[in-house]
Protein backbone atom coordinates (compact mmCIF):
# COMPACT_ATOMS: atom_id res chain seq x y z
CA UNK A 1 139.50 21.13 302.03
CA UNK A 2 135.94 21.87 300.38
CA UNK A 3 136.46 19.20 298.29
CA UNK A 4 137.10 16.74 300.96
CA UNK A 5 134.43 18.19 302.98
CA UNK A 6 131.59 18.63 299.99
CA UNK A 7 132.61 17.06 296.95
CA UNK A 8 129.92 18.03 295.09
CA UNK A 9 130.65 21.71 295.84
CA UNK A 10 131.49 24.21 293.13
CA UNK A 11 135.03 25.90 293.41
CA UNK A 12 134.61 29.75 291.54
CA UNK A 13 137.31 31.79 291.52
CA UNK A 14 140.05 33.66 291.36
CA UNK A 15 137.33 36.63 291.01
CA UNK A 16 140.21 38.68 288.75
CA UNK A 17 139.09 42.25 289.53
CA UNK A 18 139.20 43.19 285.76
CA UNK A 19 141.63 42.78 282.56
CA UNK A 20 145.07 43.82 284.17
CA UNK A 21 144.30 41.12 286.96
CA UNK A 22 143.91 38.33 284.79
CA UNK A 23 146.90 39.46 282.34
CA UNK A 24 149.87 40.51 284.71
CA UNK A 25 148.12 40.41 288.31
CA UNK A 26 148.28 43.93 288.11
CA UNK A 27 152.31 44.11 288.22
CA UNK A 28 154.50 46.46 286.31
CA UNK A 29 156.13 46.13 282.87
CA UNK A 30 158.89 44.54 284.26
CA UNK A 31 157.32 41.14 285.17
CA UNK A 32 157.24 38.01 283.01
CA UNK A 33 153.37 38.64 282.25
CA UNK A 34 152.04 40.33 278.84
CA UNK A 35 149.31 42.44 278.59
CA UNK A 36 149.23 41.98 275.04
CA UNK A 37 146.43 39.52 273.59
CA UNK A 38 149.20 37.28 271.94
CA UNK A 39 151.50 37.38 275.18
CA UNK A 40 151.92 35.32 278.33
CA UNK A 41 149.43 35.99 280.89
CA UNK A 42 149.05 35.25 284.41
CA UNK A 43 145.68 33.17 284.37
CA UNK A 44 147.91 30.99 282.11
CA UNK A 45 150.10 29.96 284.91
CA UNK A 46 147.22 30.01 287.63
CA UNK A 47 144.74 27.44 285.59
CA UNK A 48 148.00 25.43 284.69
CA UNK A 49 149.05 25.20 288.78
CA UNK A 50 145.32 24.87 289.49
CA UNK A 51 145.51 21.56 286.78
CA UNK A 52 148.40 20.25 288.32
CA UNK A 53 147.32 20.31 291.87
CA UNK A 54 143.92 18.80 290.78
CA UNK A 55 145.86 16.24 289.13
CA UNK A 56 147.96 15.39 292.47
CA UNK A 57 144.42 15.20 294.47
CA UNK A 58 142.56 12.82 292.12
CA UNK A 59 139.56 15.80 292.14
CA UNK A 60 139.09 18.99 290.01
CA UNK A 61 140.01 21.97 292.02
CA UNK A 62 138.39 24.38 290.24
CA UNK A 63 135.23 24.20 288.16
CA UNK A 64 134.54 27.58 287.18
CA UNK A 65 137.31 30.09 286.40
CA UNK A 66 135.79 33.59 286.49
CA UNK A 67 136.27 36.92 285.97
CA UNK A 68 135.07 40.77 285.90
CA UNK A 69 133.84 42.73 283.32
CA UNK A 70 132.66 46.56 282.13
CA UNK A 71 132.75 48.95 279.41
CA UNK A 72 136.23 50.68 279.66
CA UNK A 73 135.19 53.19 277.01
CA UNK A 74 135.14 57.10 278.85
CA UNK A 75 132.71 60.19 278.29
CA UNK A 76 133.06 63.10 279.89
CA UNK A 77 135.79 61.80 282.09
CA UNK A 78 133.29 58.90 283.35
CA UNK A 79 133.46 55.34 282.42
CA UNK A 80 130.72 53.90 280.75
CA UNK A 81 129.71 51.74 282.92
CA UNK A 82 129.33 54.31 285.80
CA UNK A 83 126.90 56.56 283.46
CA UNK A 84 123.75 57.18 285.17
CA UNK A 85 121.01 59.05 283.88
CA UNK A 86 120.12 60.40 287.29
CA UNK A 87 122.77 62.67 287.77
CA UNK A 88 122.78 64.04 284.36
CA UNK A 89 121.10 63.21 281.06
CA UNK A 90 122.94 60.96 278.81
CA UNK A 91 124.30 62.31 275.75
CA UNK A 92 122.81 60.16 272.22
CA UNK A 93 126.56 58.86 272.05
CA UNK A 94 126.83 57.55 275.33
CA UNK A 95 123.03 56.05 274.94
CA UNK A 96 124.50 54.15 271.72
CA UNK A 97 127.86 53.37 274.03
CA UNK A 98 125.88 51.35 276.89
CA UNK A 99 123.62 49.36 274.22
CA UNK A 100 126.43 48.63 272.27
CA UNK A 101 128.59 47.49 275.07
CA UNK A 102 127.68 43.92 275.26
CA UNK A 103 129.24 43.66 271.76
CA UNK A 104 132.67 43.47 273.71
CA UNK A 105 131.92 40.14 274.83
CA UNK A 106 131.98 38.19 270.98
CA UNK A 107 132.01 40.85 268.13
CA UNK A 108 135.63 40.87 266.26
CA UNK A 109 134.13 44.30 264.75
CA UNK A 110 133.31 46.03 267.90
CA UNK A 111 135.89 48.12 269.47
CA UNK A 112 135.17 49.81 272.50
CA UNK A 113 137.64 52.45 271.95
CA UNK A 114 139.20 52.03 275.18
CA UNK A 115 142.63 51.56 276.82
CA UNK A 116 142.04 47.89 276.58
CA UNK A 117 141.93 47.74 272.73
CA UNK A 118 143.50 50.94 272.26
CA UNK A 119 147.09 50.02 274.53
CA UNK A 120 147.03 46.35 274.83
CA UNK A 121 144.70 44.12 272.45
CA UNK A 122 145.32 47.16 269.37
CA UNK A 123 141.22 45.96 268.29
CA UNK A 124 138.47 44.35 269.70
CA UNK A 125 137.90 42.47 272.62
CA UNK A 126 135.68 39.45 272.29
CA UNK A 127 136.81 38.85 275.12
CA UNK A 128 134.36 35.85 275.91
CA UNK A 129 136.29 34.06 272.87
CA UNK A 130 139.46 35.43 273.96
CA UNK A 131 138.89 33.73 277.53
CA UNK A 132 137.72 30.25 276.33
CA UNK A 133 140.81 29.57 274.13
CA UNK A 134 143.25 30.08 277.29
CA UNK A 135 140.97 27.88 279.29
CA UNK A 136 140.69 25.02 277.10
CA UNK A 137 144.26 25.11 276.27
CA UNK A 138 145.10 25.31 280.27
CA UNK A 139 142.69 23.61 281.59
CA UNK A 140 140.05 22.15 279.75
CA UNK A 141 136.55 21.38 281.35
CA UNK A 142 136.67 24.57 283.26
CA UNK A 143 133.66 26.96 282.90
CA UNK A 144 133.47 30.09 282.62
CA UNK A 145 132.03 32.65 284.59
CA UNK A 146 131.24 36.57 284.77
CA UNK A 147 131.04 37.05 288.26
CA UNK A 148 130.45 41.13 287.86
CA UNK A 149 129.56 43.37 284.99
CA UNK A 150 127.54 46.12 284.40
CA UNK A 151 126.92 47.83 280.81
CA UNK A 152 125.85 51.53 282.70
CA UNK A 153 123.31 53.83 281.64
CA UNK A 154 122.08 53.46 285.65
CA UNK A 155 118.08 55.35 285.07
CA UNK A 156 118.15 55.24 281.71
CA UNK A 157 115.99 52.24 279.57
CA UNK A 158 119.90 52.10 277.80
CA UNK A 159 121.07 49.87 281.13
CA UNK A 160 117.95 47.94 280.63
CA UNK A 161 119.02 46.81 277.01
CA UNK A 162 122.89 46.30 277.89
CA UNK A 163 121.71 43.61 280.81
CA UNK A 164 119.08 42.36 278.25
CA UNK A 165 121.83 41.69 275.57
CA UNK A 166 124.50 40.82 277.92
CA UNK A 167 122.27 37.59 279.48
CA UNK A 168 121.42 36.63 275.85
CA UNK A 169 125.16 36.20 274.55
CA UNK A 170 125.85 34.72 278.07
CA UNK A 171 123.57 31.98 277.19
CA UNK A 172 124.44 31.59 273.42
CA UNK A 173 128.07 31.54 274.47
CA UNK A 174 127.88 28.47 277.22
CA UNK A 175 128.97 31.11 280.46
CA UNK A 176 127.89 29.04 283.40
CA UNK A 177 127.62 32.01 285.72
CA UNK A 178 127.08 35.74 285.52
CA UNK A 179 125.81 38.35 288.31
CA UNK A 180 125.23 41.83 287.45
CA UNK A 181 127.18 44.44 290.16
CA UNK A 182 124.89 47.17 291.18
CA UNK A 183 126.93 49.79 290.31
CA UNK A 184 124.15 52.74 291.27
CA UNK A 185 121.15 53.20 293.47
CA UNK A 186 118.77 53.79 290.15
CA UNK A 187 118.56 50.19 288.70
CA UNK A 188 115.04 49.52 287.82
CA UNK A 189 115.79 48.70 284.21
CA UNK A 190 118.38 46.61 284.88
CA UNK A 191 116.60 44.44 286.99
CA UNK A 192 113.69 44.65 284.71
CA UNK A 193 115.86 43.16 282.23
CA UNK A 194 116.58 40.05 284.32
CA UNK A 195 113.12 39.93 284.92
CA UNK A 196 112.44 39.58 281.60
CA UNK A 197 114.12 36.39 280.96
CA UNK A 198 113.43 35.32 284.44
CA UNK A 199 110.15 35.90 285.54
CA UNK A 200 108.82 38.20 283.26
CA UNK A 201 105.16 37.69 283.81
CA UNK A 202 105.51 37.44 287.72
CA UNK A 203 104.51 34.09 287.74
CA UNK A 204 107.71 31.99 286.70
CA UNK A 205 107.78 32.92 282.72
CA UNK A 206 111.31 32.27 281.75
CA UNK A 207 113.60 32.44 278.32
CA UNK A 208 114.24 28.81 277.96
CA UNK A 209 116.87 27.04 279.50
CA UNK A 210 118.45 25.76 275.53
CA UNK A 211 120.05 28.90 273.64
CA UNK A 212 119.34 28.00 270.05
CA UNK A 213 120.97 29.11 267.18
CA UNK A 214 119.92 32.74 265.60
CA UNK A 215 121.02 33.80 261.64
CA UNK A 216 120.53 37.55 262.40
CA UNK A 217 122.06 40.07 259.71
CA UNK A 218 122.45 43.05 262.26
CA UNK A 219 125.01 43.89 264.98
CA UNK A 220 124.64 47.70 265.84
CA UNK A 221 120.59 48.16 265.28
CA UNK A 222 119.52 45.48 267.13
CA UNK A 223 120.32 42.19 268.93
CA UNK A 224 118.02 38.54 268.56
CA UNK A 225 118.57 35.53 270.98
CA UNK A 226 116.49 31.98 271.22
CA UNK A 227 115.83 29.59 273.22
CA UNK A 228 113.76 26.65 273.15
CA UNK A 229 113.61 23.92 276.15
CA UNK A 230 110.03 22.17 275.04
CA UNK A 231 108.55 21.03 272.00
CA UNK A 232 106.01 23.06 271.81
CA UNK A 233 107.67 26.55 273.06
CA UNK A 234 110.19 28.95 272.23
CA UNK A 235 111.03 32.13 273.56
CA UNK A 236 113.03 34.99 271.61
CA UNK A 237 113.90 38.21 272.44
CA UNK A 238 114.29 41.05 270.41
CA UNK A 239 116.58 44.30 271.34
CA UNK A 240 115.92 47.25 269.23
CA UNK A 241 119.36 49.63 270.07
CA UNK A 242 117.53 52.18 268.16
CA UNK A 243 115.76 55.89 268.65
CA UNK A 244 112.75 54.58 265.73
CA UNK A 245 110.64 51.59 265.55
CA UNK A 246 112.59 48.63 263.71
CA UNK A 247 110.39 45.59 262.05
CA UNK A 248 112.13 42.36 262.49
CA UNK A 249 110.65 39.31 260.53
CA UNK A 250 111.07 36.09 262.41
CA UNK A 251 111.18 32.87 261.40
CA UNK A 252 111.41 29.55 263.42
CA UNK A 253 112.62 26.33 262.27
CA UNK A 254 111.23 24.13 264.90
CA UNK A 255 109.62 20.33 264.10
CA UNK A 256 105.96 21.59 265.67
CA UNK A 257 103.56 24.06 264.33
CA UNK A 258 103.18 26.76 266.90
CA UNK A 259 99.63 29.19 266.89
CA UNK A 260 100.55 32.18 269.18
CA UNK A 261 103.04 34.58 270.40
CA UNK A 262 102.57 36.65 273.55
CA UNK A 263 104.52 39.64 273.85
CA UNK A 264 106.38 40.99 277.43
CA UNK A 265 108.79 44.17 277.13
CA UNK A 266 110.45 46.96 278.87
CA UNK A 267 111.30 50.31 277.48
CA UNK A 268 111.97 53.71 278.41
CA UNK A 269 107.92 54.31 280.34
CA UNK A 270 108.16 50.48 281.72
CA UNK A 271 111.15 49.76 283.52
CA UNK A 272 109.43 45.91 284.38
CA UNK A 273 108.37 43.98 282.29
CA UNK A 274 104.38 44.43 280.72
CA UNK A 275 102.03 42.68 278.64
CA UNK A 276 102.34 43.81 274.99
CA UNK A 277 100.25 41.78 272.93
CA UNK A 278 98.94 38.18 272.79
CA UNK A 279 97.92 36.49 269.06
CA UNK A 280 97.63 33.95 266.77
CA UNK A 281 100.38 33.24 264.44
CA UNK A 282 98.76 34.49 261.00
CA UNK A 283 101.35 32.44 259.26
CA UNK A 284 103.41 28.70 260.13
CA UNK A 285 105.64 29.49 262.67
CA UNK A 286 106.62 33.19 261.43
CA UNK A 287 105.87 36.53 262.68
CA UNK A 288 106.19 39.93 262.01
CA UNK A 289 107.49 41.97 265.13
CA UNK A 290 107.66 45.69 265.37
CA UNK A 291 110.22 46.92 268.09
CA UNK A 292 109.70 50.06 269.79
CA UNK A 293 112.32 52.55 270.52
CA UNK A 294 114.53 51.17 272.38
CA UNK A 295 112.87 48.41 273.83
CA UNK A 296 113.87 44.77 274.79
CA UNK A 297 110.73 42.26 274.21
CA UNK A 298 110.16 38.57 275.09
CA UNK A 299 108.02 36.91 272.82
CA UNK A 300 106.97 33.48 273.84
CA UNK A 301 105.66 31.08 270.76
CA UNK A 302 103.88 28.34 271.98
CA UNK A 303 100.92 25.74 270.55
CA UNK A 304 98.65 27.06 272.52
């Protein structure tokens, strides 16, 4: 009926609360659903009705297939994603377990240590890659879509980084929708996070709309995403997951030769995003950036 009414309308759904909702629909071990990550699950069947009933209408149905997500891993009998700083410190570990979180979505040599890879996928996630297989086999031309997650770490610059890394691989790994679920009253670094690829000067400074390719050696000590969406700019930002100062050499292969870099970041004593340096490019199209304690920066590389 929206379709008939708007056609140009989006269709999102089904919302699947979490990982036994897309898998079995939440039902016991006796139905005909696996929670296994080589088994039969039920978003299978539901993309493959949602095909043929789109196929019967002459219009697509559905155009983004979406889902929930957060860190499953538990400290101190509390998930990580409900951590918050503001009711008691976090521990080092469970620092390192919010920042690290994001992993979940693409690395095959992250493991969460959590029921989900302990009981049903027996490793890691990557659950983004995981996701996109069954859609394209089911349905192809759907998009995907994250339509809650949270990393946790609520007061602590930690939820700051996990938002910060979680947008990057969103955009590096073509999700078409994500909206962070405010899972605590103390979220000033998680919104400073989406400010920084948003608006982080307060004026309309964005990351740019193209992800671009990154060859980045590390995983654990700290995360690098690109974009680029005009000749003469390109934004990257750099995530150090770290307690000490990490030097990352950058390098851009891009046809024009750019002259500065401004720098915006947030870290544990800015929760919003603040001017942290503005320069000339000492050498053609390279700089040398060094990341403070856990910190997320934009830089922004332009001719100007």
């Amino acid at each position: 009926r929206v379709k008939e009414l708007a056609p140009a309308a989006a269709i999102v759904g089904p919302s699947h609360y979490h990982y036994d909702g897309w898998t079995s629909w939440d039902m016991d071990s006796g139905s005909a659903y696996s929670t296994a990550g080589d088994g039969r699950w039920f978003m299978d069947d539901f993309l493959a009705r949602v095909r043929s009933a789109s196929d019967a209408r002459g219009a697509r149905l559905l155009d983004t297939w979406d889902f929930h997500w957060y860190p499953q891993h538990q400290s101190n009998d509390a998930y990580v994603w409900a951590l918050d700083d503001s009711v008691r410190p976090l521990t080092p570990e469970e620092i390192q377990h919010v920042v690290q979180s994001p992993r979940s979505y693409w690395d095959h040599e992250y493991d969460e240590d959590s029921w989900i890879t302990r009981d049903h996928l027996k490793g890691p996630t990557f659950i983004l890659e995981r996701l996109r297989q069954r859609i394209d086999t089911a349905y192809p031309g759907t998009k995907l879509g994250v339509s809650e997650y949270f990393p946790g770490g609520c007061a602590h610059i930690a939820s700051g980084l996990g938002v910060a890394d979680s947008l990057g691989v969103f955009a590096r790994m073509g999700v078409h929708l994500a909206a962070m679920w405010p899972a605590c009253k103390r979220l000033e670094y998680a919104f400073g996070a989406i400010r920084l690829f948003r608006n982080a000067d307060g004026k309309g400074l964005r990351f740019a709309d193209t992800s671009v390719r990154v060859t980045h050696p590390e995983r654990r000590e700290s995360s690098v995403h690109a974009g680029s969406d005009d000749p003469k700019r390109v934004t990257v930002v750099v995530i150090n997951k770290t307690t000490a100062e990490r030097r990352v050499g950058l390098r851009l292969f891009h046809p024009e030769r750019l002259a500065r870099v401004a720098s915006y970041r947030i870290d544990a004593e800015h929760p919003s995003p603040h001017p942290a340096g503005d320069e000339e490019l000492a050498r053609t199209n390279a700089h040398a950036y060094v990341a403070p304690p856990l910190s997320a920066t934009l830089l922004v590389f332009d001719d100007v």
